[in-house]
Protein backbone atom coordinates (compact mmCIF):
# COMPACT_ATOMS: atom_id res chain seq x y z
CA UNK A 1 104.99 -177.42 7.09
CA UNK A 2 102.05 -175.03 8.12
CA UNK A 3 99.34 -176.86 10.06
CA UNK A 4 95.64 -175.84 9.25
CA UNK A 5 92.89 -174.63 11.11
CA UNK A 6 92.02 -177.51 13.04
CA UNK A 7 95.20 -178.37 14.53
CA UNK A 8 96.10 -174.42 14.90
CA UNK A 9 92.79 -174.69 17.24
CA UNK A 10 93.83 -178.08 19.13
CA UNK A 11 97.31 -176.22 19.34
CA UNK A 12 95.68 -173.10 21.63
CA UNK A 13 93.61 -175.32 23.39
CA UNK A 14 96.06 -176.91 24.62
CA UNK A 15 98.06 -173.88 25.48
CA UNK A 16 95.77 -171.89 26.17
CA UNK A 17 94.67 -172.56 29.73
CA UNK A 18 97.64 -170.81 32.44
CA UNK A 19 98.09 -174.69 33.82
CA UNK A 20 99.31 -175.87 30.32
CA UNK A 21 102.88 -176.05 31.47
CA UNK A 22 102.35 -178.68 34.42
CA UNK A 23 101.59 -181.22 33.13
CA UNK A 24 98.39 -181.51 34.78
CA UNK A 25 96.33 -184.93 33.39
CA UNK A 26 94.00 -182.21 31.68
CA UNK A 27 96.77 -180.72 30.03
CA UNK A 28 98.25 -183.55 29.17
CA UNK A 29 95.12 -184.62 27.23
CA UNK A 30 94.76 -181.70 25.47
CA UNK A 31 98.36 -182.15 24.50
CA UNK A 32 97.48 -185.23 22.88
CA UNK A 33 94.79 -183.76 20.96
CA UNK A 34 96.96 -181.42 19.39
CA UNK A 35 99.22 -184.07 18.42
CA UNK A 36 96.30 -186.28 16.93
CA UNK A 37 95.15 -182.92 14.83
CA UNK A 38 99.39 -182.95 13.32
CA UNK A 39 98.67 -186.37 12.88
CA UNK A 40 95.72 -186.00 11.08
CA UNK A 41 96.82 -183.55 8.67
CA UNK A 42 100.00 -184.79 8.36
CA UNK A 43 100.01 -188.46 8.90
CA UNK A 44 104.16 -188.35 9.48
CA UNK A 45 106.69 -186.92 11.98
CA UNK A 46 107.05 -182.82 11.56
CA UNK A 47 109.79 -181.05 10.96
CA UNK A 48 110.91 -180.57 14.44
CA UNK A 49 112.27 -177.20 14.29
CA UNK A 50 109.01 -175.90 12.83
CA UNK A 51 107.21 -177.52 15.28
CA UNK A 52 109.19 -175.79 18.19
CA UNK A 53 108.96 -172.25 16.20
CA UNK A 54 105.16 -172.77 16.11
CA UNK A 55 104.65 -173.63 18.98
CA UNK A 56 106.44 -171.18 21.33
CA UNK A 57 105.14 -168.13 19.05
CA UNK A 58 101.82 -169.56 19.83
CA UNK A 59 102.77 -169.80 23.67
CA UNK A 60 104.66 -166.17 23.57
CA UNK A 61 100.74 -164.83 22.07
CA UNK A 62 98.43 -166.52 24.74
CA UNK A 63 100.77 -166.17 27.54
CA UNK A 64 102.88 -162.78 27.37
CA UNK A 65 103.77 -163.01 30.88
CA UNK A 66 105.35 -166.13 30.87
CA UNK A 67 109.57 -166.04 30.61
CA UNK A 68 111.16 -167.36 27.33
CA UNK A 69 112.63 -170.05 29.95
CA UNK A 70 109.41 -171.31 31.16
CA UNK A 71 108.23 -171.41 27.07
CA UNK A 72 111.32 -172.92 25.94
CA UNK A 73 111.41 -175.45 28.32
CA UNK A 74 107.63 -176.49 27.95
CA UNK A 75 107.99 -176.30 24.08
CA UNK A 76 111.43 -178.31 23.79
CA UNK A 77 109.50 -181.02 26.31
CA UNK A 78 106.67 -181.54 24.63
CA UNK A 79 107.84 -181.48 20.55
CA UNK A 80 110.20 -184.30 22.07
CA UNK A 81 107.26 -186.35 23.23
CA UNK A 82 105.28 -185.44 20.15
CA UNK A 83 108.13 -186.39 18.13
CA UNK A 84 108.04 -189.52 19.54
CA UNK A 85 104.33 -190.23 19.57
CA UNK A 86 104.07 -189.09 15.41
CA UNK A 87 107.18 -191.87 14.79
CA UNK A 88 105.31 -194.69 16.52
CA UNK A 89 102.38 -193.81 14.63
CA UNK A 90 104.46 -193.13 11.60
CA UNK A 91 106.14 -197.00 12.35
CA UNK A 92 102.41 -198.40 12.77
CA UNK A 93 101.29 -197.60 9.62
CA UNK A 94 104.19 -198.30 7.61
CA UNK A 95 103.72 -201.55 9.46
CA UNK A 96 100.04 -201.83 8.41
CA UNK A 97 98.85 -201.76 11.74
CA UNK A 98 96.87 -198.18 11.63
């Protein structure tokens, strides 16, 4: 799994502002908008362990200063919840509903 452009650039929007790990209703929405752009281009759940290798190399670039407990412990939170939001929308449409 490699994700294109798009969702490589909802990926640093999200993290790229210093109040992504909070969990701040801002955050959380750009959050979401990365996870739309996987869904979009992928339109199934990701391969998990990719996701989380993405992801914190992407956090470790934009935020250098931040600990590798602070990244892992954003990263492992949030590829859990975006785990879960890609299989509900993976159920949906196998259900016909999306």
């Amino acid at each position: 799994m490699a994700w294109n452009q798009n969702t490589m650039a909802a990926l640093r929007k999200w993290l790229g502002p210093e109040t992504s790990y909070k969990w701040h209703p801002l955050d959380n929405g750009r959050f979401y908008e990365f996870i739309h752009a996987v869904w979009l281009e992928h339109q199934r759940l990701w391969d998990e362990s990719l996701a989380r290798e993405i992801m914190e190399r992407e956090a470790r670039t934009l935020h250098p200063e931040w600990g590798p407990e602070l990244i892992g412990e954003m990263i492992e939170k949030r590829r859990s919840e975006g785990s879960l939001i890609l299989d509900y929308l993976s159920h949906l449409r196998e259900q016909g509903k999306t």
